[in-house]
N, C-alpha and C. Protein backbone atom coordinates (compact mmCIF):
# COMPACT_ATOMS: atom_id res chain seq x y z
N UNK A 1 52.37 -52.57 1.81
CA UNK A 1 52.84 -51.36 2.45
C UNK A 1 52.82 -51.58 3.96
N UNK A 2 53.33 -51.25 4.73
CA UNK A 2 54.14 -51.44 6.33
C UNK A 2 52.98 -50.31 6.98
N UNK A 3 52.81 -49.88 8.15
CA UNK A 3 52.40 -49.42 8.48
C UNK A 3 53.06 -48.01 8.40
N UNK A 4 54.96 -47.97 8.65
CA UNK A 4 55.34 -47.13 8.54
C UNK A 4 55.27 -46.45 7.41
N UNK A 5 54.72 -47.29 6.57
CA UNK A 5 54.80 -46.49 5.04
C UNK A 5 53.27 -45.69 5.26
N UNK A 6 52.34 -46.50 5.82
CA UNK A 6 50.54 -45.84 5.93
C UNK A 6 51.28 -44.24 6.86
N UNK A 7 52.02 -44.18 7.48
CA UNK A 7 52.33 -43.06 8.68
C UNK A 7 52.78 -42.18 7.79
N UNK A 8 54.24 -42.49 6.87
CA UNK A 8 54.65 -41.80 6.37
C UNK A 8 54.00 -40.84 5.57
N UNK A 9 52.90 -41.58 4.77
CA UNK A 9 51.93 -41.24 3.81
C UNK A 9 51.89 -39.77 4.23
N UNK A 10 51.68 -39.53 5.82
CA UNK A 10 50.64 -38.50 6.75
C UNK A 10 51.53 -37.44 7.52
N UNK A 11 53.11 -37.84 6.91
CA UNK A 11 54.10 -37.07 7.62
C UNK A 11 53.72 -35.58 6.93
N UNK A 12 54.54 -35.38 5.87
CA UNK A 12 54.71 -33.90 5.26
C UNK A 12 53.38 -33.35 4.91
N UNK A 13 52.11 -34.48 4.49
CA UNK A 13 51.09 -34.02 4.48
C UNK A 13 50.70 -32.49 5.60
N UNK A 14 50.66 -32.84 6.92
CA UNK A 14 50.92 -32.61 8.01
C UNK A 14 51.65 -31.15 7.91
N UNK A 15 52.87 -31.38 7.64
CA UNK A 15 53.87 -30.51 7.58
C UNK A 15 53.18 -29.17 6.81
N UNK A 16 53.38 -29.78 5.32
CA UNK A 16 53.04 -28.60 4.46
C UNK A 16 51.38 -27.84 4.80
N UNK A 17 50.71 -28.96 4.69
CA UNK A 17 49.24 -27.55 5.19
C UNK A 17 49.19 -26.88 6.28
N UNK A 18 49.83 -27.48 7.62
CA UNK A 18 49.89 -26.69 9.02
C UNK A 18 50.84 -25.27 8.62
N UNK A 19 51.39 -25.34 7.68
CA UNK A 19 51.93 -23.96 7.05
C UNK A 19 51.58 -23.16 6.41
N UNK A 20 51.49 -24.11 5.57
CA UNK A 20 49.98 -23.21 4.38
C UNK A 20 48.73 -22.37 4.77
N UNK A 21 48.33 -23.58 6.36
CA UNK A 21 46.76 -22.47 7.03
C UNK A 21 47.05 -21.82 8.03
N UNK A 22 48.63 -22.28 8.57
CA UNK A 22 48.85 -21.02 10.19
C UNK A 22 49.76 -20.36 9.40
N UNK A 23 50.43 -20.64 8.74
CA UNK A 23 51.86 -19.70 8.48
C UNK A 23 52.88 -19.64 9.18
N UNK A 24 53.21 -20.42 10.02
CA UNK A 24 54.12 -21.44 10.99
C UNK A 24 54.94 -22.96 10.78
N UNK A 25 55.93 -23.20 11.05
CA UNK A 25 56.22 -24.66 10.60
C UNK A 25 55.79 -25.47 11.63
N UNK A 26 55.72 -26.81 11.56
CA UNK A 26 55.74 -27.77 12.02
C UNK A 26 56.65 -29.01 12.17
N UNK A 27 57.01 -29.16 13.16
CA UNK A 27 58.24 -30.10 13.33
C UNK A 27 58.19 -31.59 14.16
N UNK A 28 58.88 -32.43 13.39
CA UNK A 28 57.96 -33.51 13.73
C UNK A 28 59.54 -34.15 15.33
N UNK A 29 57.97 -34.31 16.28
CA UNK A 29 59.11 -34.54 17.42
C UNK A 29 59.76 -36.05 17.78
N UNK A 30 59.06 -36.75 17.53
CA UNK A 30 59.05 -38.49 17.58
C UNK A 30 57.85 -38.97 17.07
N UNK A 31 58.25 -40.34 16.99
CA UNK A 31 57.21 -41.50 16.61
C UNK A 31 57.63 -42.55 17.97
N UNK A 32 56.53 -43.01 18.33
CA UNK A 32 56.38 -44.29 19.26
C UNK A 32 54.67 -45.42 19.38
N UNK A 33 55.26 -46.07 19.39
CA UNK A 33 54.09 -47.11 19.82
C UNK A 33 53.20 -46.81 20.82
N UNK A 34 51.77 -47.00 21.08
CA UNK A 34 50.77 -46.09 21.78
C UNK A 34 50.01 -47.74 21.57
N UNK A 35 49.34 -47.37 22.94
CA UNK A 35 48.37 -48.69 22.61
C UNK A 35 46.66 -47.94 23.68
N UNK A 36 46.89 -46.60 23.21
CA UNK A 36 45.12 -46.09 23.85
C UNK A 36 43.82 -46.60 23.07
N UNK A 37 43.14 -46.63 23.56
CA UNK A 37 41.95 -47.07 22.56
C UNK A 37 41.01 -45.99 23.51
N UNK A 38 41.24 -45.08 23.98
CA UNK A 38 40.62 -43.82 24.26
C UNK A 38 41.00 -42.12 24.05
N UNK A 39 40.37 -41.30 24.24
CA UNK A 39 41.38 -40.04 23.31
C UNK A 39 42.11 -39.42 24.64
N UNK A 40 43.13 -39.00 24.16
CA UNK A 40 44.29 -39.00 25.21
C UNK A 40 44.80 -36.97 24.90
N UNK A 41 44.14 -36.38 24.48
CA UNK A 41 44.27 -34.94 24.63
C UNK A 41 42.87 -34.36 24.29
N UNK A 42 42.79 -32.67 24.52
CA UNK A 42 41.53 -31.79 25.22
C UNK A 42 40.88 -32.30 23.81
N UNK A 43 41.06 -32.31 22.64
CA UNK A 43 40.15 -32.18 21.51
C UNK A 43 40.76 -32.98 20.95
N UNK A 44 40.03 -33.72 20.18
CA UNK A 44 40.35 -34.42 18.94
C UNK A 44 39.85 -35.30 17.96
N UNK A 45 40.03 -34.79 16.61
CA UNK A 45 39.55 -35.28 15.57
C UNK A 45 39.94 -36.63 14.96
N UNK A 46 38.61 -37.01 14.71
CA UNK A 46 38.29 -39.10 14.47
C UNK A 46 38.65 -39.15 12.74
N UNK A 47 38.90 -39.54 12.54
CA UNK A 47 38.64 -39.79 10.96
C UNK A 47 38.88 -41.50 10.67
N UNK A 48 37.72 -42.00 10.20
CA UNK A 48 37.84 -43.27 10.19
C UNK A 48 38.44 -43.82 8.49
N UNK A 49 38.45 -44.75 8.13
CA UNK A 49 39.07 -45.60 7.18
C UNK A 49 38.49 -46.75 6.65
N UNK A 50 38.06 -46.66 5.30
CA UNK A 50 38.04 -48.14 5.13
C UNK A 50 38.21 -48.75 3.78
N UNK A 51 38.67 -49.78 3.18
CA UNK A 51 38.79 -50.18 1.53
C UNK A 51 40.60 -51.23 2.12
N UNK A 52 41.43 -50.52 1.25
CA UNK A 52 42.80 -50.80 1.42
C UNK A 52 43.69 -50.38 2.84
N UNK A 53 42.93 -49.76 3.20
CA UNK A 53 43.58 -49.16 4.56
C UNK A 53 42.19 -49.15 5.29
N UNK A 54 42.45 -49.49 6.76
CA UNK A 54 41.31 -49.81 7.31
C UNK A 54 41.91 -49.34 8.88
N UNK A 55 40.72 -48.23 9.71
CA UNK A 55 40.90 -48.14 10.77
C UNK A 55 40.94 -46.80 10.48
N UNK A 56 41.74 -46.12 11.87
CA UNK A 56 40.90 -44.20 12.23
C UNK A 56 42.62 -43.46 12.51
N UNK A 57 42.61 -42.58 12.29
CA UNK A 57 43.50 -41.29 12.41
C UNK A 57 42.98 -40.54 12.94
N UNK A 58 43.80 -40.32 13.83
CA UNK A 58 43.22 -38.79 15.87
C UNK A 58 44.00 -38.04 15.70
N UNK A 59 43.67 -37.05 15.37
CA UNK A 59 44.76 -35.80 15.27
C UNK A 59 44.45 -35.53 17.12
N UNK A 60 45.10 -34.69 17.49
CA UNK A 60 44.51 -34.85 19.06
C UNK A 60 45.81 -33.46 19.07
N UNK A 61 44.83 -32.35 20.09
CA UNK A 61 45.27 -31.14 20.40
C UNK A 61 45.19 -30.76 21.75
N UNK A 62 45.83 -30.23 22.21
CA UNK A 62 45.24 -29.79 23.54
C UNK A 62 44.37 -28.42 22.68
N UNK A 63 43.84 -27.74 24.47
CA UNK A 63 42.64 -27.14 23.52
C UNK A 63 43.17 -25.77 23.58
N UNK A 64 44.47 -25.12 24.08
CA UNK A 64 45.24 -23.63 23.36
C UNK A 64 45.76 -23.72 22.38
N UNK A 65 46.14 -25.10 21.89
CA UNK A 65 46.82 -24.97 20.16
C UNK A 65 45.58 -24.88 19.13
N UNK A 66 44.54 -25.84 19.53
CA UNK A 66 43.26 -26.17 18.80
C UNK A 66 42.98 -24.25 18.58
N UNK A 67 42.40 -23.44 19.92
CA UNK A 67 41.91 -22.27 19.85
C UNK A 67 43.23 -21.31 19.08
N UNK A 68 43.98 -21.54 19.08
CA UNK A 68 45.33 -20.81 18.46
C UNK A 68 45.23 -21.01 16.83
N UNK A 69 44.97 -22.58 16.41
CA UNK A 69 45.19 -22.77 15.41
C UNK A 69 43.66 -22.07 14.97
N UNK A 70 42.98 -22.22 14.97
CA UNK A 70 41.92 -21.73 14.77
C UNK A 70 42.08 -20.25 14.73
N UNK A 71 42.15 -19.36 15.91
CA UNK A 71 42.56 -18.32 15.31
C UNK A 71 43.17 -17.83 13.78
N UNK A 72 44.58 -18.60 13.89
CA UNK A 72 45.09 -18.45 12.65
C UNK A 72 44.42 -18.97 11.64
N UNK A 73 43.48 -19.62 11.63
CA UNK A 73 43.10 -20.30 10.37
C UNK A 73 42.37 -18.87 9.89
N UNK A 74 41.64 -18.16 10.93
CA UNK A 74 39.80 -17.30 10.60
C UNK A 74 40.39 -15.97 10.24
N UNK A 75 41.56 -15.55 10.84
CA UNK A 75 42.57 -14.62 10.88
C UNK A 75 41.48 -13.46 11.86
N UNK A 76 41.15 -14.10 13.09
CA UNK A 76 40.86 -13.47 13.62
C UNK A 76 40.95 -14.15 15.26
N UNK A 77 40.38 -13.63 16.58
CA UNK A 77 40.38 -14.52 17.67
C UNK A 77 38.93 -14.90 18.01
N UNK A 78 38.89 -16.23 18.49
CA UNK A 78 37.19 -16.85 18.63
C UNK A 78 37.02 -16.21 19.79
N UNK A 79 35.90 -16.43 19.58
CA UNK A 79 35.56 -16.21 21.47
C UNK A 79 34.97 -16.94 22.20
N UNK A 80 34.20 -17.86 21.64
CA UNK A 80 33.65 -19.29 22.32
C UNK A 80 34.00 -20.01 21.42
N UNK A 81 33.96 -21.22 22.43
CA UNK A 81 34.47 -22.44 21.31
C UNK A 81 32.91 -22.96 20.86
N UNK A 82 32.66 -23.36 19.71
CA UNK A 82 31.24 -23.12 19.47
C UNK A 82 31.45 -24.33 17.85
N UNK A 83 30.55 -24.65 17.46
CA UNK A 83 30.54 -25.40 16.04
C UNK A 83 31.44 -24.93 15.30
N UNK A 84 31.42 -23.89 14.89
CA UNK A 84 32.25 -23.20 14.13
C UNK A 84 33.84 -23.42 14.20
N UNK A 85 34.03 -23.77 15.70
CA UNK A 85 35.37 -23.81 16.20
C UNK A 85 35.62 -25.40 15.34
N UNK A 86 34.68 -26.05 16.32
CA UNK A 86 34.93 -27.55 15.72
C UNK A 86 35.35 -27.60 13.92
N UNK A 87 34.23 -27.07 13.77
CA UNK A 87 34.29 -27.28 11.81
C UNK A 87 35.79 -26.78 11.42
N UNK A 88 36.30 -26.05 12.01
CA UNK A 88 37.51 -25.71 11.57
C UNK A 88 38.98 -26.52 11.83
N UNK A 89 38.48 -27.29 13.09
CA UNK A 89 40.02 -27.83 13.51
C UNK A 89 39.10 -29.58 12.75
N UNK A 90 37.95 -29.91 12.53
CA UNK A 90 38.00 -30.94 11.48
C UNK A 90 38.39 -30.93 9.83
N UNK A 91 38.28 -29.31 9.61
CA UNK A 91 38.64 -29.30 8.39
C UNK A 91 40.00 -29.35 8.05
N UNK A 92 40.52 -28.84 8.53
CA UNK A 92 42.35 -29.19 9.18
C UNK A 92 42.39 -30.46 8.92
N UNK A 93 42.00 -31.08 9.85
CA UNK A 93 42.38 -32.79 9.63
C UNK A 93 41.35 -33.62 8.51
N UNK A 94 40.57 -33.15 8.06
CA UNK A 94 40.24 -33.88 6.14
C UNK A 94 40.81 -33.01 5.62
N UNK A 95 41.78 -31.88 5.25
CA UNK A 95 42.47 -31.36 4.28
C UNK A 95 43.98 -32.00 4.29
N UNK A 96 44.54 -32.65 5.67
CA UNK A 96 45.80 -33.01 5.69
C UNK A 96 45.26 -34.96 5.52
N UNK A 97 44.41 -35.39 5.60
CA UNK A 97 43.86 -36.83 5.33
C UNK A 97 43.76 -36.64 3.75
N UNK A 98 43.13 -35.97 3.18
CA UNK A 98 43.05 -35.94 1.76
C UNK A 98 44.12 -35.97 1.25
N UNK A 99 45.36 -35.04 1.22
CA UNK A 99 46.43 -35.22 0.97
C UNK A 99 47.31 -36.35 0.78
N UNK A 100 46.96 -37.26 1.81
CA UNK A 100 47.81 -38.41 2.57
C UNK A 100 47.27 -39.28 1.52
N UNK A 101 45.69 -39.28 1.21
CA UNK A 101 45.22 -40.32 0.85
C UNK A 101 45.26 -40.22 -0.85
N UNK A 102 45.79 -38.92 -1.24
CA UNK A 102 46.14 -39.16 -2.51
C UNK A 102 47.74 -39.83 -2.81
N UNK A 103 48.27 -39.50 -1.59
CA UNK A 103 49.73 -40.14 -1.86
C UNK A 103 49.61 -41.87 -1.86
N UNK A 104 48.66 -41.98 -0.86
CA UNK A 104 48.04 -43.95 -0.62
C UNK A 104 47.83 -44.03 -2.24
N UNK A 105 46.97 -43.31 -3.08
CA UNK A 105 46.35 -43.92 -4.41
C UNK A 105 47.02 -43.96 -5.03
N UNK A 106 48.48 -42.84 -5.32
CA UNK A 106 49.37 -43.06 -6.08
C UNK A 106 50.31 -44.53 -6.02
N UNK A 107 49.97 -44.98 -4.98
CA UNK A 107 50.85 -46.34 -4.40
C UNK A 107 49.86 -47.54 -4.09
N UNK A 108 48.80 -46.78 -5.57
CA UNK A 108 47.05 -48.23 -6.19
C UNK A 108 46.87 -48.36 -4.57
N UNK A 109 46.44 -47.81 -3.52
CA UNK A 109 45.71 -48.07 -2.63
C UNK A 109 44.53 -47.26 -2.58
N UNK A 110 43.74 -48.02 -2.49
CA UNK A 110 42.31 -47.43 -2.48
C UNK A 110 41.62 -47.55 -1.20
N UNK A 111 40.93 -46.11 -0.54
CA UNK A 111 40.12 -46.19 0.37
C UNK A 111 39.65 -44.94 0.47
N UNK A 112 38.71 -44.60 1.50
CA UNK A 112 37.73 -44.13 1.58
C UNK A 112 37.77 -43.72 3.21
N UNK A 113 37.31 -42.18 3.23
CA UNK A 113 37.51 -42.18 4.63
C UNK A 113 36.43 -41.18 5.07
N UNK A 114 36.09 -40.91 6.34
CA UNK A 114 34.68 -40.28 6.80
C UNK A 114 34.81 -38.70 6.90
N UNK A 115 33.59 -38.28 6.89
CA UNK A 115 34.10 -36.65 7.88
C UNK A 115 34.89 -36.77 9.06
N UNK A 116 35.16 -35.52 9.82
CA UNK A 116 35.60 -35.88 11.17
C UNK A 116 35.16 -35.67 12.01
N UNK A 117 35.28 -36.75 13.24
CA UNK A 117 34.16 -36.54 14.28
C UNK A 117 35.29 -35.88 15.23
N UNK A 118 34.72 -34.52 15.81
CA UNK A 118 35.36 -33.89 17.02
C UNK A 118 34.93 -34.22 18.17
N UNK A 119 35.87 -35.53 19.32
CA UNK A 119 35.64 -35.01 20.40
C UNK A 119 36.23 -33.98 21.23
N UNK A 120 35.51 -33.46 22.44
CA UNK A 120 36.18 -32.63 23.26
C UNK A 120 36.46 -33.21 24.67
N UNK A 121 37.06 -34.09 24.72
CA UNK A 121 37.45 -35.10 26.14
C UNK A 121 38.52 -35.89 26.01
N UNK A 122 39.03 -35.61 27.35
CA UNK A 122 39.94 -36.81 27.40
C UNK A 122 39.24 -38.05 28.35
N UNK A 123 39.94 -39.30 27.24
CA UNK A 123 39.12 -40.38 28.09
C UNK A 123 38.38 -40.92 27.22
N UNK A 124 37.83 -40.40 26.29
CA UNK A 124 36.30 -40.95 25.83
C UNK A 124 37.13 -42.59 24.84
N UNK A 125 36.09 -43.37 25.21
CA UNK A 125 36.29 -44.67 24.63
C UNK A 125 36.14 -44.65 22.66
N UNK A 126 37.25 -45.12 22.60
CA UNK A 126 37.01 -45.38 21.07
C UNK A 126 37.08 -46.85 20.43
N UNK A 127 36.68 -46.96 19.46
CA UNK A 127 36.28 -48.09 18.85
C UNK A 127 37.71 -48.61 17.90
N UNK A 128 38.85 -48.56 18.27
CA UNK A 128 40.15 -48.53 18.01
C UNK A 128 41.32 -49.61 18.02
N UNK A 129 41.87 -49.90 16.93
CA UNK A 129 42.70 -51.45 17.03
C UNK A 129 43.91 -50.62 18.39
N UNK A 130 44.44 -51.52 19.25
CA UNK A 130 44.99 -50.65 20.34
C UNK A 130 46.68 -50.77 19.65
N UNK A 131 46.98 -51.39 18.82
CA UNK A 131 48.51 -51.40 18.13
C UNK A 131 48.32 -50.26 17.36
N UNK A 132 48.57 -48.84 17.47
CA UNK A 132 49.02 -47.72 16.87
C UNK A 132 50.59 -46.96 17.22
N UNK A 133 50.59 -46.42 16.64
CA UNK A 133 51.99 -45.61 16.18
C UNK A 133 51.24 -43.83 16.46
N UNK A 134 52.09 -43.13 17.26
CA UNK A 134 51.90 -42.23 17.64
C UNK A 134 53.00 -41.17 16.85
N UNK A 135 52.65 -39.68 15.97
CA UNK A 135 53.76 -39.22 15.46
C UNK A 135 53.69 -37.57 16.50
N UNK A 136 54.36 -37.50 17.12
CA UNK A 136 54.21 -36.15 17.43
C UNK A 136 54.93 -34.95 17.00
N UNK A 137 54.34 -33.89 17.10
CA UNK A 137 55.09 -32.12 16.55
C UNK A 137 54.80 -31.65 17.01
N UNK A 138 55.81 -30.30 16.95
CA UNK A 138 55.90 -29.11 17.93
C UNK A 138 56.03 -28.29 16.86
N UNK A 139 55.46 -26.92 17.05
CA UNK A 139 54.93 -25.70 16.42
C UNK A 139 54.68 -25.05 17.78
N UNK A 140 55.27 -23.47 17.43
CA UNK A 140 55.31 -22.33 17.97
C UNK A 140 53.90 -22.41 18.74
N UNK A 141 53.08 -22.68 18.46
CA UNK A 141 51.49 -22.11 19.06
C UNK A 141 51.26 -23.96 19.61
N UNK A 142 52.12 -24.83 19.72
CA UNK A 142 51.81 -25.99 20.41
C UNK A 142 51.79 -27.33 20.02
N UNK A 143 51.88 -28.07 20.54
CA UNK A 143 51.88 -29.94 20.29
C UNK A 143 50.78 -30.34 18.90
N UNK A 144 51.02 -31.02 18.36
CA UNK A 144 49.80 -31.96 17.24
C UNK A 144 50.43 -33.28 17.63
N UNK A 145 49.24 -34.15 18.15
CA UNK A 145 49.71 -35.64 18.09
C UNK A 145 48.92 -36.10 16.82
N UNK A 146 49.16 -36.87 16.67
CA UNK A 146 48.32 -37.77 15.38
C UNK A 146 48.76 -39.08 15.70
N UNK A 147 47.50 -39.84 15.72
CA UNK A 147 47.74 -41.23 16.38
C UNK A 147 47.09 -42.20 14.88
N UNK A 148 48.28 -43.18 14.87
CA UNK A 148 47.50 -44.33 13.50
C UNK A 148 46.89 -45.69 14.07
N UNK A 149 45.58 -45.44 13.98
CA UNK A 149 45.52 -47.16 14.05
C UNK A 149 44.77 -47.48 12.84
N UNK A 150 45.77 -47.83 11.81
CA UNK A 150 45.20 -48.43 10.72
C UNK A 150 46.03 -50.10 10.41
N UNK A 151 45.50 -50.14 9.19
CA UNK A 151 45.65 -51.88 9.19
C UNK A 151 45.71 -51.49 7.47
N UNK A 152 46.50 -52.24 6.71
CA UNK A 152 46.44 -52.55 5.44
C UNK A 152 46.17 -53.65 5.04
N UNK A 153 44.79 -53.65 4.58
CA UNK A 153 44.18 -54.74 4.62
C UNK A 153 44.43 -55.75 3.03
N UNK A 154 45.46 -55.17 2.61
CA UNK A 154 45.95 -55.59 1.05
C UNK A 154 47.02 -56.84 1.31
N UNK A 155 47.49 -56.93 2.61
CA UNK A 155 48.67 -57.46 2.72
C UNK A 155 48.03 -59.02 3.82
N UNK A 156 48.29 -59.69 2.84
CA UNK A 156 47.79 -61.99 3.31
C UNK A 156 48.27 -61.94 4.44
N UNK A 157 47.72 -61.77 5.73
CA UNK A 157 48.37 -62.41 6.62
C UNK A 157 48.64 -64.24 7.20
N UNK A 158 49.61 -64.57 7.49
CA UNK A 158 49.96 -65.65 7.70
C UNK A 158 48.73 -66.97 7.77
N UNK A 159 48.22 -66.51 8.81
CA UNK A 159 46.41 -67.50 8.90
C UNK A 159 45.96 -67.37 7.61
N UNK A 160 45.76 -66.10 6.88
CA UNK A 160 44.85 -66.23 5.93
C UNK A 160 45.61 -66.88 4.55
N UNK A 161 46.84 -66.53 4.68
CA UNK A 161 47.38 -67.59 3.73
C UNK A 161 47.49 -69.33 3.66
N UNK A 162 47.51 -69.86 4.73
CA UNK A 162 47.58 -70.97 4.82
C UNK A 162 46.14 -71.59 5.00
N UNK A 163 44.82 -70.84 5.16
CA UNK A 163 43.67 -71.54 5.10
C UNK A 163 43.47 -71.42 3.00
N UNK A 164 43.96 -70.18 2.62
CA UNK A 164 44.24 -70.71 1.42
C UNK A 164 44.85 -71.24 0.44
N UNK A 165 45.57 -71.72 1.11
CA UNK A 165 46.57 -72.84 0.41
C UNK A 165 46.08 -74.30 1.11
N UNK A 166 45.01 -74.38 1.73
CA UNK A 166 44.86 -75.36 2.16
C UNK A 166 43.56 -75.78 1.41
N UNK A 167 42.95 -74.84 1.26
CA UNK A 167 41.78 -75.15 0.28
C UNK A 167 41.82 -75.03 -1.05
N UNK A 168 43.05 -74.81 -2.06
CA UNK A 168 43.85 -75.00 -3.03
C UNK A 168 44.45 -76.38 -3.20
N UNK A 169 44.75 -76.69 -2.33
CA UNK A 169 45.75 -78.41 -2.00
C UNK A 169 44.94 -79.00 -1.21
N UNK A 170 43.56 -79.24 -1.59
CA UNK A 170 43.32 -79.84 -0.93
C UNK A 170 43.35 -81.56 -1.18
């Protein structure tokens, strides 16, 4: 599977629950190559990876869509941004990861992925392959980036094929 196929996995995922929990669509604005290995909007959720697919998914918000979406999620308005806030814009992103990752299993990929860690900074250093694919959307109440840096770790790369074919023939 291509990476674009790991992205795709995470497209409509995306789509359909940001509807389902705001009651708003979501529209996807581009895809481009990103090479941050730090978080690059006000909030954003980590979700790491590992088995057949390996590496982290950043949903990344600024922080009036984050407090917006949130609103809509509680069907009410917060008033501090507080744990509560967090738990909600991570549950967002493991309800649209779960999704994704049942579409990965249907296509025998197996993996495993973490809670989500919320930061609230831009800047903060992450532990991140820097070759990702960036998908962005626009919705009425604001931007969702979602950034991939994953790796499919199912697929021989070139080195690793030829050290085993070398120790096969030998």
């Amino acid at each position: 599977m291509s990476n674009i196929d790991l992205v795709n996995a995470f497209i409509a995922p995306a789509q359909w629950i940001w509807e389902k929990e705001i009651g708003i669509s979501l529209d996807m604005k581009n895809a481009r190559a990103v090479g941050n290995t730090t978080t690059t909007e006000d909030v954003t959720a980590v979700i790491a990876f590992k088995g057949d697919v390996e590496g982290s998914v950043l949903y990344g918000f600024s922080r009036n869509t984050a407090r917006t979406m949130i609103d809509c999620m509680m069907d009410e308005e917060i008033q501090n941004w507080d744990d509560v806030a967090g738990s909600a814009l991570g549950e967002m992103a493991q309800i649209i990861t779960t999704h994704a990752t049942s579409g990965l299993a249907l296509a025998n990929y197996k993996c495993q992925f973490s809670v989500p860690m919320i930061i609230e900074t831009i800047g903060q250093p992450l532990n991140v392959i820097s070759d990702q694919i960036q998908v962005s959307f626009v919705s009425e109440i604001g931007p969702l980036n979602i950034r991939f840096a994953l790796n499919d770790t199912t697929v021989v790369k070139d080195d690793d094929l030829l050290d085993w074919l070398r120790m096969r023939y030998k």
